[in-house]
Protein backbone atom coordinates (compact mmCIF):
# COMPACT_ATOMS: atom_id res chain seq x y z
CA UNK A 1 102.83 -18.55 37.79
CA UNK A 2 100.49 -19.21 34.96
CA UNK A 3 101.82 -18.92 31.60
CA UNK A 4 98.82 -19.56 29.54
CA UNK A 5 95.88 -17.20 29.40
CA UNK A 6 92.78 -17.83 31.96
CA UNK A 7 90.04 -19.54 30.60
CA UNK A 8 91.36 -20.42 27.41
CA UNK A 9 90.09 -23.38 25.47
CA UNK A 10 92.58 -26.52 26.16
CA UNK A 11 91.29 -28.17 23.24
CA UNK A 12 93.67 -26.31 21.07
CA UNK A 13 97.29 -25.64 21.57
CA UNK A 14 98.18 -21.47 23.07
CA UNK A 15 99.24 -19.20 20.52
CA UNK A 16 100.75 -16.85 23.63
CA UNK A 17 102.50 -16.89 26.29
CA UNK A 18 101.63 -14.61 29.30
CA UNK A 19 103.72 -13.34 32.05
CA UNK A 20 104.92 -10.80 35.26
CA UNK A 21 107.52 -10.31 36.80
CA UNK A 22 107.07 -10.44 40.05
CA UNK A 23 109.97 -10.39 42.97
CA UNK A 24 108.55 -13.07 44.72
CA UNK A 25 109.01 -15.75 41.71
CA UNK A 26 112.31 -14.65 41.46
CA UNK A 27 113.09 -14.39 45.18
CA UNK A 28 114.65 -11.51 45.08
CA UNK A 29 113.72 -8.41 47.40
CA UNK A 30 111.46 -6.18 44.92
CA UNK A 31 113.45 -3.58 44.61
CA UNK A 32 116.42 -5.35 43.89
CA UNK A 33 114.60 -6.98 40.50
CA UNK A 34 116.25 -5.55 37.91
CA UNK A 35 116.00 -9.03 35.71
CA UNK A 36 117.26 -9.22 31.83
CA UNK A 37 113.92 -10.14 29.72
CA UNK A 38 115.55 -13.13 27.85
CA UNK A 39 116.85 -14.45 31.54
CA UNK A 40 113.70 -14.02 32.77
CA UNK A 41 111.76 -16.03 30.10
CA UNK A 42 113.95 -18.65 30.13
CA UNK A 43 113.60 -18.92 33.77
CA UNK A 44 109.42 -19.97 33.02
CA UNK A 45 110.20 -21.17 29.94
CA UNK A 46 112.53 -23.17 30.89
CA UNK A 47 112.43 -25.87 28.08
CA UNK A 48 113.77 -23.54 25.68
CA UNK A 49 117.17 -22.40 24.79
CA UNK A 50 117.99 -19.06 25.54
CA UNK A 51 119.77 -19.02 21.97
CA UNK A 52 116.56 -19.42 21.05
CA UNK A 53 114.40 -17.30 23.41
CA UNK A 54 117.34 -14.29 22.42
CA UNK A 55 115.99 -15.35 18.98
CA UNK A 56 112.08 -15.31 19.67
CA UNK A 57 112.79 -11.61 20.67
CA UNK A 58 114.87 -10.33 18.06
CA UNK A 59 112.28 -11.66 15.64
CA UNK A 60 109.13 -9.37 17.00
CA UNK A 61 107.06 -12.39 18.92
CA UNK A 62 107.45 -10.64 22.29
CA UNK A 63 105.64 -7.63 23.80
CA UNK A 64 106.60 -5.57 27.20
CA UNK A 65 104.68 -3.03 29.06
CA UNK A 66 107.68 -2.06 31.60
CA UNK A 67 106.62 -1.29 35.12
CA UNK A 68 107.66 2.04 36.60
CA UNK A 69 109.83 1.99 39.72
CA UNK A 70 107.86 2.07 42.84
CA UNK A 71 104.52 0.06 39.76
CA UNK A 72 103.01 -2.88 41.56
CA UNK A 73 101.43 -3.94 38.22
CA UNK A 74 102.83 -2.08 35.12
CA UNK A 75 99.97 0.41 33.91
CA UNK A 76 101.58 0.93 30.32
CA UNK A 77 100.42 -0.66 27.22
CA UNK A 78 102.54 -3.56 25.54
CA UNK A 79 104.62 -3.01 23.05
CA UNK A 80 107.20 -5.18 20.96
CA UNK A 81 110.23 -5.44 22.20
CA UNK A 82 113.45 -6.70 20.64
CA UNK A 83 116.06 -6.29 22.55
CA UNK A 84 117.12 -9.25 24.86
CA UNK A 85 118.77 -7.32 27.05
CA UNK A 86 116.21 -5.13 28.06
CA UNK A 87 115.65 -4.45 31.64
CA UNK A 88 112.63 -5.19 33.78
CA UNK A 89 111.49 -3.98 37.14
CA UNK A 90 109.00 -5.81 39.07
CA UNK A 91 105.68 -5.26 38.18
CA UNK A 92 106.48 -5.23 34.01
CA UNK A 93 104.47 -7.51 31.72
CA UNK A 94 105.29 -9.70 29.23
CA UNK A 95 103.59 -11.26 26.28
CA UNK A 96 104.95 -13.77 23.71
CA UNK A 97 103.38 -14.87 20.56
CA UNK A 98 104.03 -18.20 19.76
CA UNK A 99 105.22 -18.63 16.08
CA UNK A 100 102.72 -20.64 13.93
CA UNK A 101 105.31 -23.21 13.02
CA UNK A 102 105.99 -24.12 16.84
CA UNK A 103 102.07 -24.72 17.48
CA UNK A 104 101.14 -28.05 17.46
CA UNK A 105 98.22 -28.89 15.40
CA UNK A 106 95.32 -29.99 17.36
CA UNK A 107 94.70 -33.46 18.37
CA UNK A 108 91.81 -35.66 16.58
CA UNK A 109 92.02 -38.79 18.61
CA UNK A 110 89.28 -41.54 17.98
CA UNK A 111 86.78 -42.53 20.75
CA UNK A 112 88.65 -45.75 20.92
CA UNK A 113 91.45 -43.91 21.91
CA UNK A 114 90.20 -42.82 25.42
CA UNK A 115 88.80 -45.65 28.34
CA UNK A 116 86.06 -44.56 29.67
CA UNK A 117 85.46 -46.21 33.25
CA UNK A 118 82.31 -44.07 33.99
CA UNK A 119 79.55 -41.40 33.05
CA UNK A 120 76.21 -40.00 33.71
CA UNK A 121 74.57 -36.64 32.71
CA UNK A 122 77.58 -34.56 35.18
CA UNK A 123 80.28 -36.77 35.45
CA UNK A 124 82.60 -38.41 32.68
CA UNK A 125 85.47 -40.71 34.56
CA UNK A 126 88.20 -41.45 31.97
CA UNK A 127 91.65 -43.74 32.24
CA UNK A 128 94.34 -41.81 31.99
CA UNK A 129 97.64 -43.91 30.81
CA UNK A 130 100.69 -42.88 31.83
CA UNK A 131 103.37 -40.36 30.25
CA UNK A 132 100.01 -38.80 29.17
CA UNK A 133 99.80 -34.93 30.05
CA UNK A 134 95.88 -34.22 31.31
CA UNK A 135 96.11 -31.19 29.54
CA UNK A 136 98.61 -29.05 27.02
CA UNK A 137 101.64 -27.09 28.99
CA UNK A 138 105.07 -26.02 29.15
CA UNK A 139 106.46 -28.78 26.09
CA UNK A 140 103.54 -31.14 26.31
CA UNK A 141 101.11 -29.00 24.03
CA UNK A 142 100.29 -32.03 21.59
CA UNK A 143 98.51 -35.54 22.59
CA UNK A 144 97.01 -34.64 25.94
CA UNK A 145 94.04 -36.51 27.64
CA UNK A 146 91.50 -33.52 27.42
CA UNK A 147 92.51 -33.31 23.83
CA UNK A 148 91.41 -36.88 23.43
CA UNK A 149 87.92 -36.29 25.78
CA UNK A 150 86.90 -33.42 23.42
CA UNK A 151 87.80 -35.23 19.89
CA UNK A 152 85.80 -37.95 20.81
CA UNK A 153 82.60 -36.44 22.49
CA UNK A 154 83.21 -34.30 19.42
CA UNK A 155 82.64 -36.72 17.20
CA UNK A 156 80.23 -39.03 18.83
CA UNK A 157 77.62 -36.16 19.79
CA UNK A 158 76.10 -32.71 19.34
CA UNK A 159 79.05 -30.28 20.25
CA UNK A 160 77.60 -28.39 23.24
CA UNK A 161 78.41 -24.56 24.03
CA UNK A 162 80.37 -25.92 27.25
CA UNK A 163 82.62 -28.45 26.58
CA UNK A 164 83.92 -31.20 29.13
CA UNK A 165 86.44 -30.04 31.84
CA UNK A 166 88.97 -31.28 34.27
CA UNK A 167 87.93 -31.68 37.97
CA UNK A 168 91.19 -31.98 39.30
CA UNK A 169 94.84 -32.87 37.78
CA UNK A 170 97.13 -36.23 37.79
CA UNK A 171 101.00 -36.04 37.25
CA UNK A 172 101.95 -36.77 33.41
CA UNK A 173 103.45 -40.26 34.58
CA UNK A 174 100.72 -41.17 36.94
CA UNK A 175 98.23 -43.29 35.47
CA UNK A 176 94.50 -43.85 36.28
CA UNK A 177 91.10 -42.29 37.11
CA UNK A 178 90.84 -38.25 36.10
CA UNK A 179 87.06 -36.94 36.76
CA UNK A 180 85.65 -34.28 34.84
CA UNK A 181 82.49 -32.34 34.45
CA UNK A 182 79.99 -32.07 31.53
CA UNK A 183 78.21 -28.53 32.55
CA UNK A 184 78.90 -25.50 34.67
CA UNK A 185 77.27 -26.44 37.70
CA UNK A 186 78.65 -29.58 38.30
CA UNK A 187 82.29 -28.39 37.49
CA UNK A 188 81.67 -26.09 40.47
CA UNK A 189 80.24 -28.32 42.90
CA UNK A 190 82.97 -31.09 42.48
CA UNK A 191 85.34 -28.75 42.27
CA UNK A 192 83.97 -27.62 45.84
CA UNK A 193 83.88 -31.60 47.11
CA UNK A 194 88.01 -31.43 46.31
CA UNK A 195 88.28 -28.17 48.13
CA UNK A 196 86.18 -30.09 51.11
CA UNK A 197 88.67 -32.90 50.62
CA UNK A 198 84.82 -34.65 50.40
CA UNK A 199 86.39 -36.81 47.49
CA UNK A 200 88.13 -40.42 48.57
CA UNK A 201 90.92 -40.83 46.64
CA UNK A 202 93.29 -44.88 47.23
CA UNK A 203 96.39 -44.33 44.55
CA UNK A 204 98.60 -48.10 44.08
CA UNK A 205 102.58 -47.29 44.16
CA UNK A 206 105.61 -49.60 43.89
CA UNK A 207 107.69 -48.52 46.47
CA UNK A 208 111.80 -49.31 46.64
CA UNK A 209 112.55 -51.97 49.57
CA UNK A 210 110.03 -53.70 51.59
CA UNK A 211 108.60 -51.96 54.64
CA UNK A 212 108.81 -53.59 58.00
CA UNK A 213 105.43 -52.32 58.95
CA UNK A 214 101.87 -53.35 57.29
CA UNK A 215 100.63 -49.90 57.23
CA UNK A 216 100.97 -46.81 59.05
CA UNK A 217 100.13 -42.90 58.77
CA UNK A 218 102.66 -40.30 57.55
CA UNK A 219 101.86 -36.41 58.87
CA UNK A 220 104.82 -34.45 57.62
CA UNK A 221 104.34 -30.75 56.58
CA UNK A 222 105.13 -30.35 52.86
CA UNK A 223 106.74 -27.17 50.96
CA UNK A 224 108.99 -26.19 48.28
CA UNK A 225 112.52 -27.70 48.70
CA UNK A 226 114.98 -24.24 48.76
CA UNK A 227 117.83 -26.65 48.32
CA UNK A 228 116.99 -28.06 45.22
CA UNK A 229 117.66 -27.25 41.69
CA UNK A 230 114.52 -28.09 40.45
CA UNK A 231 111.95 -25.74 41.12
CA UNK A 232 108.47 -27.68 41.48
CA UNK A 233 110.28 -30.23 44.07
CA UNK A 234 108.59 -30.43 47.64
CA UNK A 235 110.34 -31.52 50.69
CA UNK A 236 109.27 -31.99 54.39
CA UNK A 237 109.67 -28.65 56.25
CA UNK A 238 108.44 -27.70 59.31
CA UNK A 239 106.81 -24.53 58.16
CA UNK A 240 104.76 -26.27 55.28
CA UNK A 241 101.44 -27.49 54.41
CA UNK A 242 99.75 -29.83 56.83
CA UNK A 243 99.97 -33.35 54.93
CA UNK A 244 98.97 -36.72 55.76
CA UNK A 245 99.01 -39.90 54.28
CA UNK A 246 97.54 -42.87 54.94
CA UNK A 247 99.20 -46.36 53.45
CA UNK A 248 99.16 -50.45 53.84
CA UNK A 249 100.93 -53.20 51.73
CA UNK A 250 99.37 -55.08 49.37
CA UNK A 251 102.27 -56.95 48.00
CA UNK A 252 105.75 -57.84 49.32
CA UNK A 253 108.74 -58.69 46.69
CA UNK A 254 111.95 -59.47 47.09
CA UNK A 255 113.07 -55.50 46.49
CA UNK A 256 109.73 -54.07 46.41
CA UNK A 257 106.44 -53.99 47.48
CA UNK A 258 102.99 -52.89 46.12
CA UNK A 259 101.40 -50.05 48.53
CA UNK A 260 98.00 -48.69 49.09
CA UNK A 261 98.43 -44.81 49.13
CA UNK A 262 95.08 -42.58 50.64
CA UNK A 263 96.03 -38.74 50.77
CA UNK A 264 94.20 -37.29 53.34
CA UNK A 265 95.39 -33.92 52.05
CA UNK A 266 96.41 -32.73 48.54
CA UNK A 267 99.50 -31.72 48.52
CA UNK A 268 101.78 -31.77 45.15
CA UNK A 269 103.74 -35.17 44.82
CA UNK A 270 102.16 -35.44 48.25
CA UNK A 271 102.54 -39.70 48.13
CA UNK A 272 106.04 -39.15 46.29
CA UNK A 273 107.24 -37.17 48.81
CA UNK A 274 106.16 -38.81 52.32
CA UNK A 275 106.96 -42.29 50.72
CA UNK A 276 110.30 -41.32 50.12
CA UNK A 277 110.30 -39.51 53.71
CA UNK A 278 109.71 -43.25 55.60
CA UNK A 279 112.61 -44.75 53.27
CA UNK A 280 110.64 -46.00 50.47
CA UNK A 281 110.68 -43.67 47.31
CA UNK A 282 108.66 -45.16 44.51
CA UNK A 283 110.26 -46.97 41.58
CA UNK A 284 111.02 -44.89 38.76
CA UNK A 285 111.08 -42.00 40.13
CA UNK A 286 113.67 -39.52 38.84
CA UNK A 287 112.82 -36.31 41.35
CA UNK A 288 112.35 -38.18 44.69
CA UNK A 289 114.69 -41.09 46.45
CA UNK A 290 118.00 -41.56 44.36
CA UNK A 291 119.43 -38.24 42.97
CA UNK A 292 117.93 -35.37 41.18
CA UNK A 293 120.24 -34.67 39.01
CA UNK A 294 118.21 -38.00 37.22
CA UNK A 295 114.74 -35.63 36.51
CA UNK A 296 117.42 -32.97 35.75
CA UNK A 297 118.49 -35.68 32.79
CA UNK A 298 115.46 -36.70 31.76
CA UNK A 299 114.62 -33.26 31.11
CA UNK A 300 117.00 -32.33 28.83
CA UNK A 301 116.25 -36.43 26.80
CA UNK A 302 119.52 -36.76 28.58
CA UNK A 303 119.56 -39.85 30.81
CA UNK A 304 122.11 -42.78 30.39
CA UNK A 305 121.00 -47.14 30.18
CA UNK A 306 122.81 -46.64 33.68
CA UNK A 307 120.27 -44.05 34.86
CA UNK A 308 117.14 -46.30 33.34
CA UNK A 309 118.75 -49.63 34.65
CA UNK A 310 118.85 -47.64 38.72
CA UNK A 311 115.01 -46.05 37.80
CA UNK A 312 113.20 -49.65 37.33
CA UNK A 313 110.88 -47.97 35.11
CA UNK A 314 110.32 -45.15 32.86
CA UNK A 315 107.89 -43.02 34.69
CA UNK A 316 106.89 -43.19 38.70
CA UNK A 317 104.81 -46.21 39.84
CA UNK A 318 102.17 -44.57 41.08
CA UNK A 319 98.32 -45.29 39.85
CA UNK A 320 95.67 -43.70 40.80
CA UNK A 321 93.26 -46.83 41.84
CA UNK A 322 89.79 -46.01 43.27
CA UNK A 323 88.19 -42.73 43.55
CA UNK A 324 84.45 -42.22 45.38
CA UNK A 325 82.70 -38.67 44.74
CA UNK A 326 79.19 -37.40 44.67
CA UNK A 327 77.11 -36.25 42.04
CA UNK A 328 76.07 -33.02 42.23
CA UNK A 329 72.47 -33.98 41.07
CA UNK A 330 71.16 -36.73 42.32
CA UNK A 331 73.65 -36.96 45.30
CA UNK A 332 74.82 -40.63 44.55
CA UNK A 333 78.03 -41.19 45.65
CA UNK A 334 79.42 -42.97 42.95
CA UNK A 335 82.37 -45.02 43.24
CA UNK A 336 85.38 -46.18 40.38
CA UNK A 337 88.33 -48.56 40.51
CA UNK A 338 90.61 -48.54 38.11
CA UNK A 339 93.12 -51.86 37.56
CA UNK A 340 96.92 -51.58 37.81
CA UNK A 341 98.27 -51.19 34.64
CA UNK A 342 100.30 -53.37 32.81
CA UNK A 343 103.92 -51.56 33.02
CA UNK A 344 103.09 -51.81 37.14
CA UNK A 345 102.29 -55.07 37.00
CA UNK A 346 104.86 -56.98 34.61
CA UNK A 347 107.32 -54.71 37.04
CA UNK A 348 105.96 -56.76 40.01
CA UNK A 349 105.45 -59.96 38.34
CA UNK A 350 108.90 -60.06 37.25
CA UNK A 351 110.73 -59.61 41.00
């Protein structure tokens, strides 16, 4: 579900949050939802307290238009609501206003700030490090890399009417090449190449062991992992998404190895996931290979110099390497590597 409005500029941090309840999110049978509101925003909001969500409420910063029963969309108008208690049906929306002092200010990151690898008249190709979110959501609303693309274009030229945007998304701790668009039309053609899967994508991971094999193709079926705790985790099922990924070894280490990683499909944690299907999760990861109850940690700024010691690393080794897409103009295909970064390889050079 999206929380933040459509559309909205990502420059800035939200000043709202926007949601509905819907049975499906909940996975409850729809007429069965009869959901608390401060349960329910703490089950999108999840980074919050509900001491302090109960508290949000009380104060005036959220807004209900209740559904009727039998409402597929609630047709009446919001209205501030202060009770936490309050009952919702499915259908009923909700609105919260984020209090100025929780908005973070926005970012003003220098040019020198942000490694630009490549860019023409349509197409800006930046270096995303990692533990950098591409753009502000959930409790990342601060230093994110589309922040840093619009401070600096902002102060090194003319600000335009349309500003630069994302082409696709990377993972907060995956590193390396994000494209994005400098007009309308190109946004929507490359946009449409991803779609087509007409964009070549080779990612670098440090896997856990050392496969037997030099390469080999993994075509598993991917969806959302009903046995898990954590809601965004994807597991092999037979009912899921076609996925398929290619991968080889670069590198063999005593413990390790360095893998080429090409997703022939884009799946979420896609590589993650059918790594860790073939026995070899990827260092540092805390949702996929040793226990989840690690992410579940990590979340809460809750994880132990036992936990760190077992995760190698402090984010997932995964690095997005090369990219090759076509511009929408001139119909170049133009083509980017990016090198492994430094926490990869002082990982590697230290096995």
């Amino acid at each position: 579900m999206r929380l933040f409005p459509k559309n909205r500029d990502l420059s800035v941090p939200p000043d709202r949050v926007e949601l509905t309840v819907r049975a499906s999110d909940l996975q409850q049978p729809l007429e069965e939802v009869h959901v608390r509101l401060d349960a329910f925003l703490q089950h999108f909001i999840h980074w919050r307290s509900r001491t302090s969500i109960q508290q949000l409420i009380k104060d005036g910063f959220v807004r209900v238009a209740a559904a009727e029963p039998g409402e597929r969309l609630a047709r009446a108008e919001l209205a501030t609501e202060t009770r936490p208690g309050r009952r919702l049906l499915h259908g009923s929306r909700v609105e919260v206003e984020i209090p100025e002092p929780l908005r973070i200010q926005r970012a003003t990151s220098a040019a020198s700030e942000l490694v630009i690898l490549y860019q023409d008249a349509q197409i800006l190709m930046v270096d995303k490090p990692p533990m950098l979110p591409v753009h502000p959501s959930g409790r990342h609303l601060a230093d994110t890399l589309i922040q840093r693309i619009h401070a600096a274009f902002d102060q090194t030229e003319e600000r335009r009417e349309y500003r630069i945007k994302l082409c696709h998304r990377l993972d907060r701790e995956t590193s390396g090449i994000v494209v994005c668009a400098r007009d309308p039309e190109s946004h929507a053609k490359i946009m449409s190449q991803f779609e087509r899967r007409d964009v070549e994508k080779e990612y670098h991971a440090i896997v856990r062991g050392v496969p037997v094999r030099d390469e080999g193709v993994i075509d598993l079926p991917l969806g959302p992992d009903r046995h898990s705790e954590v809601k965004l985790k994807m597991s092999p099922v037979p009912e899921g998404l076609a996925s398929k990924t290619s991968w080889r070894v670069l590198e063999r280490h005593a413990d390790c190895a360095l893998v080429s990683c090409k997703p022939l499909t884009g799946r979420q944690h896609q590589i993650r996931v059918h790594m860790d299907a073939i026995g070899h999760s990827l260092v540092g990861d805390k949702l996929y290979g040793l226990d989840e109850q690690l992410f579940l940690r990590a979340s809460n700024g809750e994880l132990t110099a036992a936990d760190e010691l077992a995760l190698g690393l402090p984010r997932h080794a995964l690095h997005n390497h090369w990219i090759a897409v076509t511009n929408p103009v001139t119909g170049e295909r133009v083509e980017v590597r990016s090198p492994i970064p430094e926490d990869m390889r002082q990982y590697l050079d230290a096995r």
